[in-house]
Protein backbone atom coordinates (compact mmCIF):
# COMPACT_ATOMS: atom_id res chain seq x y z
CA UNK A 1 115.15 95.00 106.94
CA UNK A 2 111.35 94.20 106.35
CA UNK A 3 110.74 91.19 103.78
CA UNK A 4 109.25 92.01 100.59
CA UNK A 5 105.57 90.54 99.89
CA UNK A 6 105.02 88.24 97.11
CA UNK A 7 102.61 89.04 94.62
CA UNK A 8 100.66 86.64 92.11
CA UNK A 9 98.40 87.49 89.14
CA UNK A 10 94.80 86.28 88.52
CA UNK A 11 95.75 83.90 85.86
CA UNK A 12 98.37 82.78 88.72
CA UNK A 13 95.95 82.24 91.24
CA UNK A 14 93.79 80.19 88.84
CA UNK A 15 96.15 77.98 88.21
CA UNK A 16 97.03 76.98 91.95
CA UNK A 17 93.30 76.65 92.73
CA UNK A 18 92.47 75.13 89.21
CA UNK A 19 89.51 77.74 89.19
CA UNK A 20 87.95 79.97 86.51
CA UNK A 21 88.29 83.72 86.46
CA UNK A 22 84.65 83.87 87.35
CA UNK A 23 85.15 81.87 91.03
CA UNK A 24 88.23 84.40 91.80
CA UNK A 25 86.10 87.46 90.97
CA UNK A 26 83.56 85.75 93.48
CA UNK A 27 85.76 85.66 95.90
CA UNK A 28 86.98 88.83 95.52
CA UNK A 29 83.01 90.12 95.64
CA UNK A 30 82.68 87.50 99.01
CA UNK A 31 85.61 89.16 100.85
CA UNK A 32 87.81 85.96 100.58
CA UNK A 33 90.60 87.56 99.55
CA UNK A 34 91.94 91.01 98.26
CA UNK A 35 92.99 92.36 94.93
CA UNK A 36 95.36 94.98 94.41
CA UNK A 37 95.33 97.11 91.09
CA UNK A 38 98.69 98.88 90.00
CA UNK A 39 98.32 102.61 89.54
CA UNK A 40 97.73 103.42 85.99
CA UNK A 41 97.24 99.40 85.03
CA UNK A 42 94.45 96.94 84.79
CA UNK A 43 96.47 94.23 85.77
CA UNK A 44 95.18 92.77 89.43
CA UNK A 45 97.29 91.34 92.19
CA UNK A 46 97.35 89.23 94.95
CA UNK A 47 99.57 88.87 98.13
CA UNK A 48 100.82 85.28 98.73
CA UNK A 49 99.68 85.61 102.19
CA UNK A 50 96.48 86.13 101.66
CA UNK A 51 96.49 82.91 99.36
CA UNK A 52 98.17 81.00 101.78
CA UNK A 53 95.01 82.21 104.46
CA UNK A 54 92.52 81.06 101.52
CA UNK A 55 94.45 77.58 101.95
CA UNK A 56 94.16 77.54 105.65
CA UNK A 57 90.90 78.18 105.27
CA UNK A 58 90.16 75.17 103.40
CA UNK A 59 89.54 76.64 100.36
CA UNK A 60 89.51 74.01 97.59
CA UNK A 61 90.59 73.43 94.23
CA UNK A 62 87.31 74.09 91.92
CA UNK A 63 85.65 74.98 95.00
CA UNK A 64 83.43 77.69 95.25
């Protein structure tokens, strides 16, 4: 049976990077990593892996 993905929220991801909304939106715009909207919501989303490849990459807290 496949694993489920793990999702976070924006305010989520702020906190583990201890970034403003304004740097994940930038990221979002560079390509760093890759929201995902709900149907029929405004709420955004965010796979744990592809926070865990920002990590690898070196991203850092209140970095850019």
């Amino acid at each position: 049976m496949a694993e489920l993905e793990e999702f976070y929220t924006r305010k989520e991801l702020m906190k583990i990077f201890k970034v403003s909304e304004s740097t994940v939106i930038r990221w979002e715009k560079r390509g760093l990593i890759k929201k995902f909207k709900l149907p029929g919501s405004k709420k955004v989303l965010y796979r744990r892996s592809d926070i865990e490849k920002l990590i690898e990459k070196g991203i850092e807290s209140g970095g850019s």
